[in-house]
Protein backbone atom coordinates (compact mmCIF):
# COMPACT_ATOMS: atom_id res chain seq x y z
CA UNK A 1 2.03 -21.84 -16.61
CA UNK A 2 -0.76 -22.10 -13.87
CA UNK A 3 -2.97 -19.65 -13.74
CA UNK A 4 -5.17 -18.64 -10.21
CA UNK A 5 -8.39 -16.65 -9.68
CA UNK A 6 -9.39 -15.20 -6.39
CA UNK A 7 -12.81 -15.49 -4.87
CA UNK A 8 -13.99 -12.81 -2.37
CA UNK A 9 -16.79 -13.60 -0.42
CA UNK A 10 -18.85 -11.67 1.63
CA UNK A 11 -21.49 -9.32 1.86
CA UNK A 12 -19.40 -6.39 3.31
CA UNK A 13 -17.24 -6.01 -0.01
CA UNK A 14 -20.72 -5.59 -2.04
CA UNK A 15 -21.94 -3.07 0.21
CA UNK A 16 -18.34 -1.37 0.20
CA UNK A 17 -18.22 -1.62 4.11
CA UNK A 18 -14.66 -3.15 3.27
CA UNK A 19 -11.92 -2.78 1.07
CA UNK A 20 -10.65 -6.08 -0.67
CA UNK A 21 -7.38 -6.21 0.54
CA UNK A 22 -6.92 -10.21 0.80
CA UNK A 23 -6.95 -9.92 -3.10
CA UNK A 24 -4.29 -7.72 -3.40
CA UNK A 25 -2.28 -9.78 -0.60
CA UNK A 26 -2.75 -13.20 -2.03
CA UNK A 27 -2.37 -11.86 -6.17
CA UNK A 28 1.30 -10.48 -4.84
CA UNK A 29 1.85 -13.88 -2.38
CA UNK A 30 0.86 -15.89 -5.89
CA UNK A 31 2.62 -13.76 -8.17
CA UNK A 32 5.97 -14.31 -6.08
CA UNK A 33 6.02 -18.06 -6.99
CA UNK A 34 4.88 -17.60 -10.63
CA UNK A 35 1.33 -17.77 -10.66
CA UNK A 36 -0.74 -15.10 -12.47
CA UNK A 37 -3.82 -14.03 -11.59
CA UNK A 38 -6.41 -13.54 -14.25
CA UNK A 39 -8.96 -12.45 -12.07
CA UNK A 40 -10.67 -11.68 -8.85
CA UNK A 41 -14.25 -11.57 -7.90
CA UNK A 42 -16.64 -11.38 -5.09
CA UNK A 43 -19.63 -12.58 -3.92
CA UNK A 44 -22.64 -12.64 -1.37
CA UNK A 45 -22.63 -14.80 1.72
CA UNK A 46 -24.80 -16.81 -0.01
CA UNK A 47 -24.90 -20.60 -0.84
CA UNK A 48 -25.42 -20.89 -4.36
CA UNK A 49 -23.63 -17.76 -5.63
CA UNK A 50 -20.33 -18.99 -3.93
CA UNK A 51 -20.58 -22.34 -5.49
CA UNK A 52 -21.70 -20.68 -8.84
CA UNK A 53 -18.83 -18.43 -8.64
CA UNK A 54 -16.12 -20.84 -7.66
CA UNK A 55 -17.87 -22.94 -10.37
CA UNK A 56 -17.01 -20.77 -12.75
CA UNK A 57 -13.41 -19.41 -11.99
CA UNK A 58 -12.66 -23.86 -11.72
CA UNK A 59 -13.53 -23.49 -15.48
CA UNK A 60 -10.64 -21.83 -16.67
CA UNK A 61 -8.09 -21.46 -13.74
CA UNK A 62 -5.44 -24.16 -12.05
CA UNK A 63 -6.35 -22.72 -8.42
CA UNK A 64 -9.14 -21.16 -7.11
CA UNK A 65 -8.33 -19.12 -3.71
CA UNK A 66 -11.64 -18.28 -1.90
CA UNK A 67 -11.65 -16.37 1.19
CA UNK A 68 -14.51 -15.50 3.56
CA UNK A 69 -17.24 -17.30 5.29
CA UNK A 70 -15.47 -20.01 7.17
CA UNK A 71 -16.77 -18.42 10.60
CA UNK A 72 -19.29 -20.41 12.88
CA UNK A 73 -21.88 -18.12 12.52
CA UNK A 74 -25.02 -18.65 10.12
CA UNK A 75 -23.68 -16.23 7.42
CA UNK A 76 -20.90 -18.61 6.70
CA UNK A 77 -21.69 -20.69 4.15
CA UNK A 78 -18.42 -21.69 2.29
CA UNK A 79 -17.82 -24.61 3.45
CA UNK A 80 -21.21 -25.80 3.01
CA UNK A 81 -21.24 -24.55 -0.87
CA UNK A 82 -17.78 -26.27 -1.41
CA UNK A 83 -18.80 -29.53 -0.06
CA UNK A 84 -22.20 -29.49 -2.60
CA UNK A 85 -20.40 -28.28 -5.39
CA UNK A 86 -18.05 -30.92 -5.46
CA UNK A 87 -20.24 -33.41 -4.08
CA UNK A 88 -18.69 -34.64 -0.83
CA UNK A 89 -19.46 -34.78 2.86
CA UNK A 90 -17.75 -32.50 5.76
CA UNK A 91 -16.24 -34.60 8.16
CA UNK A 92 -14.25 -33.71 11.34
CA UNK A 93 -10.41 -33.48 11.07
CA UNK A 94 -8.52 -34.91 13.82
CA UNK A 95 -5.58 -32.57 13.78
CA UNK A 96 -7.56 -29.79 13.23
CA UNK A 97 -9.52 -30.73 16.49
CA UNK A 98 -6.36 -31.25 18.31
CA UNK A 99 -4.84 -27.60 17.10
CA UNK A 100 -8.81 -26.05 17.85
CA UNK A 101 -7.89 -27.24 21.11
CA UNK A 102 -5.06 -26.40 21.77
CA UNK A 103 -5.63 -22.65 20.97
CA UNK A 104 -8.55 -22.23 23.37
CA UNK A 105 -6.16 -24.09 25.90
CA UNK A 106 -3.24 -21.90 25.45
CA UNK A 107 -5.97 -18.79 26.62
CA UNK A 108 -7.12 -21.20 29.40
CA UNK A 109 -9.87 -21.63 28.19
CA UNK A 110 -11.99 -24.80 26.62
CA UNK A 111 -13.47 -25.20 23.41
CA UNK A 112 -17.05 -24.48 23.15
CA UNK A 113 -18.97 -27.10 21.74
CA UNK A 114 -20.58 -24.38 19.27
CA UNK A 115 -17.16 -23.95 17.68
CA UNK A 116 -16.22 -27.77 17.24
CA UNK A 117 -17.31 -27.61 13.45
CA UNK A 118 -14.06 -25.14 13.01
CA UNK A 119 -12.08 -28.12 13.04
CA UNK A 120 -14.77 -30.25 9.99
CA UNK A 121 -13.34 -29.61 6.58
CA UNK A 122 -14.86 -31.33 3.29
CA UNK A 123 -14.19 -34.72 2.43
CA UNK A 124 -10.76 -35.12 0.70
CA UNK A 125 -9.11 -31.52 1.88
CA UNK A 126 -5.50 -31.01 3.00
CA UNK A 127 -5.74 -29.06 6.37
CA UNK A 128 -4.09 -25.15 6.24
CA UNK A 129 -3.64 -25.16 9.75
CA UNK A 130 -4.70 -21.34 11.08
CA UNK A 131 -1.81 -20.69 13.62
CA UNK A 132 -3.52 -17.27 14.67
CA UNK A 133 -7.23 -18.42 14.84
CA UNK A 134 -9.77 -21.05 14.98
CA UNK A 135 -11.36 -21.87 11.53
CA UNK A 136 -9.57 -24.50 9.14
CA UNK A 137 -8.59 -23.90 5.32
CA UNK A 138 -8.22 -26.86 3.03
CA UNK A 139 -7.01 -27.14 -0.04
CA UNK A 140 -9.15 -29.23 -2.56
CA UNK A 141 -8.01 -30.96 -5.76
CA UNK A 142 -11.43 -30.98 -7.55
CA UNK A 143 -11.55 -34.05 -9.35
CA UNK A 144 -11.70 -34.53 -13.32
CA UNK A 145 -15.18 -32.45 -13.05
CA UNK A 146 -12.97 -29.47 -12.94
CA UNK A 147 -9.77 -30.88 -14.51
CA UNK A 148 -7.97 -31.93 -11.21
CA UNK A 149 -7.50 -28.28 -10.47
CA UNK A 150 -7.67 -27.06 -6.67
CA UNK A 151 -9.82 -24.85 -4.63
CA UNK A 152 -8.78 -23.37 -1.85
CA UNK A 153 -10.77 -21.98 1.39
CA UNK A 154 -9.48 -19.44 3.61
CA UNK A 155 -11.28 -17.39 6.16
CA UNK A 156 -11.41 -14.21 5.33
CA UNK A 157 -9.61 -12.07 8.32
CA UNK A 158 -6.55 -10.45 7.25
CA UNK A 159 -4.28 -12.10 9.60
CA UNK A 160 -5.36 -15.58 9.72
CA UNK A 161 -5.66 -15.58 5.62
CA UNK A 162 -1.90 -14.17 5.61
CA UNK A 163 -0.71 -16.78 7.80
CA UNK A 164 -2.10 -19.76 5.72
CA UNK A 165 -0.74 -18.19 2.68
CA UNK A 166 3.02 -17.86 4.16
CA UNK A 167 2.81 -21.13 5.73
CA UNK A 168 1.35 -23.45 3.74
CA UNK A 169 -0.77 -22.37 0.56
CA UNK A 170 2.07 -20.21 -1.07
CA UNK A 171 5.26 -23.69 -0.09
CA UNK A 172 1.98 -25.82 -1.47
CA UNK A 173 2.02 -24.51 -5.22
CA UNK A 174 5.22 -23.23 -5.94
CA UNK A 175 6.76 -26.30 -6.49
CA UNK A 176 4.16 -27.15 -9.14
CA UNK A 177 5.08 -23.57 -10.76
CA UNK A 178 6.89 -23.77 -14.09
CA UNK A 179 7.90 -19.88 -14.68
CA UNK A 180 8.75 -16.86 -12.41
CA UNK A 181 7.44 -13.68 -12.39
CA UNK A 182 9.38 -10.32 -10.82
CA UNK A 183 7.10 -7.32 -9.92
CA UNK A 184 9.09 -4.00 -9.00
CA UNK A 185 7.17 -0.92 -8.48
CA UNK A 186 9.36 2.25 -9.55
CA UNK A 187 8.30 5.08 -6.95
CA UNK A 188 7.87 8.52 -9.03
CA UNK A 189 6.86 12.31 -7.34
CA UNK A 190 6.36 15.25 -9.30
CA UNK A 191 4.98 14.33 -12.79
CA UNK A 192 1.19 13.42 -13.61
CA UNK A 193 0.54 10.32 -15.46
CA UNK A 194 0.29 11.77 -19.45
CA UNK A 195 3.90 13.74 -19.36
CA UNK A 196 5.56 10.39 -17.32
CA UNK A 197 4.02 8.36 -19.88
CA UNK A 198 5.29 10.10 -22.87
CA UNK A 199 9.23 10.43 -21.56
CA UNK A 200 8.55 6.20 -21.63
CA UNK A 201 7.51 6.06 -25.09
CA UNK A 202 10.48 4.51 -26.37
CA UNK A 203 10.88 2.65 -23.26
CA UNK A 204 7.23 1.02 -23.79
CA UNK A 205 7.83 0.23 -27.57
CA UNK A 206 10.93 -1.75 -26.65
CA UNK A 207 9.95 -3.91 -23.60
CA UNK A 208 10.96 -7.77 -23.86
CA UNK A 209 8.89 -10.37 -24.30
CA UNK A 210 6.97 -11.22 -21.03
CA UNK A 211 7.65 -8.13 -19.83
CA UNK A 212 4.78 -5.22 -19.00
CA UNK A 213 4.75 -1.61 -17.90
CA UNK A 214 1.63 -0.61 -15.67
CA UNK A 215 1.11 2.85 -14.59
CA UNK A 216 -0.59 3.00 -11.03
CA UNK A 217 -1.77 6.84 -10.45
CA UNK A 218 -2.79 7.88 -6.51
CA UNK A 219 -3.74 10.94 -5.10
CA UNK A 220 -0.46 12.35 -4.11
CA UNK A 221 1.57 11.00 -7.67
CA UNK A 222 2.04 7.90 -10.28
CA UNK A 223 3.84 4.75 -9.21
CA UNK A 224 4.92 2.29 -11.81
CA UNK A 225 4.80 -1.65 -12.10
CA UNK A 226 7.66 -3.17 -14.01
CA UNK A 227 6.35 -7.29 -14.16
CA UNK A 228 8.60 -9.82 -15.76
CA UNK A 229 7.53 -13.35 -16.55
CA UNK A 230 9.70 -16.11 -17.77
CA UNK A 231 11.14 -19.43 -17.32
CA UNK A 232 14.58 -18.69 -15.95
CA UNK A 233 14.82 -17.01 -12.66
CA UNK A 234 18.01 -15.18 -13.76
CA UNK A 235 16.78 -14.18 -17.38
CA UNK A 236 13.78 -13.15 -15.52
CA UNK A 237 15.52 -11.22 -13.03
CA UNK A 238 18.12 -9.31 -15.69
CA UNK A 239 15.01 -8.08 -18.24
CA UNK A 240 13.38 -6.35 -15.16
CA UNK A 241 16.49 -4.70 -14.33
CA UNK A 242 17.11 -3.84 -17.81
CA UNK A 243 13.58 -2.27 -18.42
CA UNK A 244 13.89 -0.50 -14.93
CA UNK A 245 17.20 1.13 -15.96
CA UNK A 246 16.43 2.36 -19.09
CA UNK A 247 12.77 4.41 -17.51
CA UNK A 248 15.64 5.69 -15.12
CA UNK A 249 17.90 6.83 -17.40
CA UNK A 250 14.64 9.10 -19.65
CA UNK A 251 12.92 9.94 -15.74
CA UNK A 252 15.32 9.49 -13.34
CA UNK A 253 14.92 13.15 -11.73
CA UNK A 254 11.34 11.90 -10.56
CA UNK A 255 12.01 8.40 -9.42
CA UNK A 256 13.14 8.47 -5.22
CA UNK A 257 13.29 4.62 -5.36
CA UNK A 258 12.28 1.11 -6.79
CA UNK A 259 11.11 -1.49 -4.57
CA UNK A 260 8.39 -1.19 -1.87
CA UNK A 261 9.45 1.94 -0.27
CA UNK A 262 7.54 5.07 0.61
CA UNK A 263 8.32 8.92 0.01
CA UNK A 264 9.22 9.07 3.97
CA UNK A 265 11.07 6.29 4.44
CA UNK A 266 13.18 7.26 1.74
CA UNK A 267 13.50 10.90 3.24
CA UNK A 268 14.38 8.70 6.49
CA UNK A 269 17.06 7.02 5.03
CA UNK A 270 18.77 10.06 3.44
CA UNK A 271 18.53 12.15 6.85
CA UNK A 272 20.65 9.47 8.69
CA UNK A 273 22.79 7.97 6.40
CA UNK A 274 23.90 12.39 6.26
CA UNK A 275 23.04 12.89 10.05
CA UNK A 276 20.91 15.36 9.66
CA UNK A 277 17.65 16.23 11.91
CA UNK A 278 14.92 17.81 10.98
CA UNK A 279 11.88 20.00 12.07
CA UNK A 280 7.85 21.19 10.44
CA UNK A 281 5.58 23.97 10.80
CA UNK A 282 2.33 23.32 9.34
CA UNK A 283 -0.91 24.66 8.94
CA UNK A 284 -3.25 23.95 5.81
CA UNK A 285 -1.64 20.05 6.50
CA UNK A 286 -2.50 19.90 9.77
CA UNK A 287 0.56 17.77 10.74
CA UNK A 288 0.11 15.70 7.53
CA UNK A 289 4.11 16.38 7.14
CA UNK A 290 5.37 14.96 10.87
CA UNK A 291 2.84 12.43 11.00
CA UNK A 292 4.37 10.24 7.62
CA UNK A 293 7.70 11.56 8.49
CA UNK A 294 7.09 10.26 12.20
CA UNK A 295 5.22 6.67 10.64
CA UNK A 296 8.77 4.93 10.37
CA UNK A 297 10.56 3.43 12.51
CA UNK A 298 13.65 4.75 14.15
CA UNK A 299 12.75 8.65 13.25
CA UNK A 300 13.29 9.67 16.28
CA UNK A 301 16.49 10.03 15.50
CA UNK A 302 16.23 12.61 13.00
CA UNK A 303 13.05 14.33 14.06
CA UNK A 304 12.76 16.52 16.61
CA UNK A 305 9.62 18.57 16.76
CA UNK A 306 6.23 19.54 14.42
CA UNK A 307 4.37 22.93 15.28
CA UNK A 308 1.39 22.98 13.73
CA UNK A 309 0.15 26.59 14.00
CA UNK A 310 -3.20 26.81 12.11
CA UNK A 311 -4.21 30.29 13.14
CA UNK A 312 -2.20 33.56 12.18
CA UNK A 313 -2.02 34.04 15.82
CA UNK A 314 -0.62 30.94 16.54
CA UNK A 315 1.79 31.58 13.68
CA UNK A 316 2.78 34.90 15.56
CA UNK A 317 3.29 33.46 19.00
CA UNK A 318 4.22 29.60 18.30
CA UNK A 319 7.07 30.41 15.39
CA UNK A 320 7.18 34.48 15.04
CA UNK A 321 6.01 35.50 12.23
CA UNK A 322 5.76 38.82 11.94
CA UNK A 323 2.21 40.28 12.08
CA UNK A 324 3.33 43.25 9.36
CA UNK A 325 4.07 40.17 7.15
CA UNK A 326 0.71 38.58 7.32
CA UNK A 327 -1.15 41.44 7.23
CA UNK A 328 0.94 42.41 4.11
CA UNK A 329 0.85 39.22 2.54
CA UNK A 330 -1.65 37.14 3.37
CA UNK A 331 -1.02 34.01 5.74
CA UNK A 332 -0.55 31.95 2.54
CA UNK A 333 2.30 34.01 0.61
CA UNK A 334 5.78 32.80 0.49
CA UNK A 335 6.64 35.51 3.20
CA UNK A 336 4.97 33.61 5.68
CA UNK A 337 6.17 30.25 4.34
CA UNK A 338 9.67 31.66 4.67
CA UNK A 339 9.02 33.10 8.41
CA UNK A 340 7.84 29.62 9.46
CA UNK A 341 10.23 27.55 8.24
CA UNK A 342 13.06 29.96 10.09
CA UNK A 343 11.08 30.05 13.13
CA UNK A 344 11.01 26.49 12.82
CA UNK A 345 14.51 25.98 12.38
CA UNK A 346 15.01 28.28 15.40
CA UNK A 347 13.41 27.14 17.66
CA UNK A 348 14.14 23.25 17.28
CA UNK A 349 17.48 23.14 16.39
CA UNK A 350 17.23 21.07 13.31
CA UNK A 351 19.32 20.90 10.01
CA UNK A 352 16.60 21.04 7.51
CA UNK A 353 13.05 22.72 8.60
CA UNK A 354 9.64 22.48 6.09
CA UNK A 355 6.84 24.27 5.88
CA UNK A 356 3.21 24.82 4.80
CA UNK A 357 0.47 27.41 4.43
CA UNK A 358 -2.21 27.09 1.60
CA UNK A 359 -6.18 26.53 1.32
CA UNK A 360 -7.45 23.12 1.37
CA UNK A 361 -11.37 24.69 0.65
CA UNK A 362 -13.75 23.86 -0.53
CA UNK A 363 -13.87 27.43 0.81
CA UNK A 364 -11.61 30.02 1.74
CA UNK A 365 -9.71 30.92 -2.19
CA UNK A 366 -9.98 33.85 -4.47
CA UNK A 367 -8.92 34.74 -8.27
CA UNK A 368 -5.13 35.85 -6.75
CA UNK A 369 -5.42 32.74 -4.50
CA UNK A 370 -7.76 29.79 -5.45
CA UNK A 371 -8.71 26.95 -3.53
CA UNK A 372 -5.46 24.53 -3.76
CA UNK A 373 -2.45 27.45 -3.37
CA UNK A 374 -0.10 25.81 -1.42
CA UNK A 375 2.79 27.91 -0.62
CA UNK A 376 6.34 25.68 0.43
CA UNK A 377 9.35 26.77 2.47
CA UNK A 378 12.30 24.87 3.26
CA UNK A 379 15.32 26.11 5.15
CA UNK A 380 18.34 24.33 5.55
CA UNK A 381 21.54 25.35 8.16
CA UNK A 382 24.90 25.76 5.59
CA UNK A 383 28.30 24.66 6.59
CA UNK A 384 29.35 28.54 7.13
CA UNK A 385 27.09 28.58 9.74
CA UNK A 386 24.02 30.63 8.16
CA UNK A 387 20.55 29.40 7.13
CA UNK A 388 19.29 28.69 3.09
CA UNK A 389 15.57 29.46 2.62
CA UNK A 390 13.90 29.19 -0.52
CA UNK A 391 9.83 28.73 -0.84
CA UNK A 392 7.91 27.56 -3.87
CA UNK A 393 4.12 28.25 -4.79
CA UNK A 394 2.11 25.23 -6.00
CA UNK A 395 -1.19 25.11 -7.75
CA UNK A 396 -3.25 21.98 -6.62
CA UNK A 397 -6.63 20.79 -7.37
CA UNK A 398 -9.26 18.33 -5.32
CA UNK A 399 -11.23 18.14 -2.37
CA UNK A 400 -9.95 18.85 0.59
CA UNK A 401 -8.91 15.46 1.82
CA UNK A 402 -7.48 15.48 -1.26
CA UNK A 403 -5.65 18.99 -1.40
CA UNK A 404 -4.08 18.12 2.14
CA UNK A 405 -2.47 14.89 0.94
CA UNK A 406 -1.29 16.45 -2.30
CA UNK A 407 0.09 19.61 -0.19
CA UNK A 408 1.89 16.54 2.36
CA UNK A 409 3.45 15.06 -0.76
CA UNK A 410 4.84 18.14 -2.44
CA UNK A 411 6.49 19.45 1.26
CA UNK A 412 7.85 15.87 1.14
CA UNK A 413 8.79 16.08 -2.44
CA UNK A 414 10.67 19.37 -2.09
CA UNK A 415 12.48 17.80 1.12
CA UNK A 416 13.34 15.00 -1.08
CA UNK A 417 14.73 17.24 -3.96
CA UNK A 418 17.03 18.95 -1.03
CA UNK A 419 18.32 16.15 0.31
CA UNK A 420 19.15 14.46 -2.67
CA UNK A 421 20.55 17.44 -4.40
CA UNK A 422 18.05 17.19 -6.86
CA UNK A 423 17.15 21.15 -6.51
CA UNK A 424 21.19 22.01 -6.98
């Protein structure tokens, strides 16, 4: 089985002015064909500690992936550090030239001269053409210095690194790739990591051979990583499935779906495939709730409105809540939840209405109330033509960032558990 390592270069990721997502792309781009990663590290824009570092992954991986400092300015170095540590010159590649041109020609525009060593790549590399910018990858078989195993250079933005990997790094290896490897995350909401782990005991002590479980905690829940290696695509293929199965048959009341789908898009799917529409009336989220129901595509056919009413007054005038009930209650008390969510459901029209009311802090709680009450309610129209309420309190800790996406999830959760009959 090859094996890859990824290189990271630049001085941003030390400094944590960027998050390493190329990594994570290219480890899941890799993984898809059957190539592991073992490991990923990153480096300064500088010279020798790129060539030291792709040095050192060449010592025990079949590829090497670097991205960063392809650029033309002086704080891109790659290329240069390749080129020494594998001894060779950088020479201009005629197609690359042709396609540098090209792209400035398609803008109407010419090539500066300054940007004519884009199109140079070290001596012996197969071009990746960049179809969405202007610096040249190359993949490198290294000689028997480093075991005839490859390094490949990518810049390192996003978009340009995807596109090489699609469309020519990722075709490139697979057919040398002897195994397969399946990765399907199982989506879970409602359950910390310790109790989901111990309803999988029995699951964990019987997983197959080339088969691991991975638990993958966030701030708003645990996700889990079901990965399958072997070498036959369908044995591969039925083990996952198997392993998946038998987690939902011991958690299945917290899992809302396996494969790469979100909380709201699943929520999405369930309000149209029942045509139902729905509404929100928010105020410790802050229109947390409409904005992830409102991030997918085609929800405007299912939802109508979001009120976020922060202050008690705008919770009297926007979506009539009483002002005896608040004074009574408190603005977070299910009371108030419950008055929302109606007024909600009122005044939009919708099938199913949510709502929220808690304290975020770091300010703000008290021994009856603590920073992180969240109080829930969700109202729902019935085929008799009357209205279900119910509301919930929750108990949630963090900072506030925090306590607003954990108060988002569970008013997505609950909607979940309606829809899906999982709170019959």
């Amino acid at each position: 089985m090859m094996t890859a390592e990824i290189v990271s270069i630049g001085d941003e990721l030390l400094k944590g002015g960027k998050v390493n997502t190329n990594a994570a792309f290219i480890a899941a781009g890799l993984g898809g064909i059957g190539v592991p990663v073992r490991r990923i590290v990153a480096c300064a824009d500088d010279e020798d500690d790129i060539a030291a570092a792709c040095a050192e992954s060449l010592s025990r991986a079949d590829i090497v992936l670097a991205t960063g400092g392809l650029g033309p300015t002086r704080d891109d170095r790659t290329k240069k550090a390749a080129a020494r540590l594998l001894n060779r010159g950088i020479e201009e590649n005629p197609q690359a030239y042709e396609m540098l041109v090209s792209w400035f020609a398609s803008r109407g525009r010419s090539l500066p001269g300054n940007l004519r060593d884009q199109a140079a790549l070290v001596e012996g590399s197969i071009l990746v053409p960049n179809p969405v910018g202007t610096a040249a990858g190359m993949i490198l078989s290294c000689g028997e210095r480093f075991g005839n195993r490859y390094l490949v250079l990518m810049p390192g933005v996003p978009l340009e690194m995807q596109a090489m990997m699609r469309e020519t790094v990722l075709p490139f290896f697979a057919s040398g790739s002897s195994s397969f490897m399946q990765h399907t995350p199982v989506k879970t909401v409602g359950i910390g990591e310790s109790q989901l782990a111990e309803l999988l005991v029995a699951v964990e002590d019987r997983l197959p051979d080339g088969t691991t479980l991975a638990y993958l905690p966030h701030v708003a829940g645990v996700d889990l990583m079901v990965s399958t290696t072997g070498a036959k695509q369908d044995a591969v293929a039925r083990e996952n499935r198997m392993v998946i199965e038998a987690i939902a048959a011991r958690a299945g009341r917290y899992i809302y779906a396996t494969g790469e789908t979100s909380l709201e898009e699943t929520i999405g799917g369930l309000l149209a495939a029942k045509g139902l529409t729905i509404a929100t009336a928010e105020s410790c989220t802050g229109g947390l709730v409409a904005s992830r129901l409102t991030d997918i595509p085609g929800s405007s056919a299912y939802f109508l409105q979001g009120i976020v009413a922060y202050s008690n007054e705008a919770k009297i005038s926007l979506l009539g809540v009483s002002r005896q009930i608040i004074e009574a209650h408190g603005a977070v008390s299910e009371p108030v939840a419950e008055a929302m969510v109606l007024g909600a459901l009122r005044l939009s029209g919708a099938d199913v209405a949510v709502s929220t009311t808690g304290i975020a802090g770091p300010s703000g709680g008290s021994e009856e109330k603590p920073v992180g009450t969240l109080c829930i309610g969700l109202a729902r129209k019935v085929p008799d033509g009357g209205v279900a309420a119910r509301t919930h309190t929750f108990r949630l800790y963090g900072t506030r960032l925090q306590c607003k996406q954990r108060f988002a999830e569970a008013a997505l959760r609950e909607i979940w558990k309606s829809l899906s009959g999982g709170d019959e």
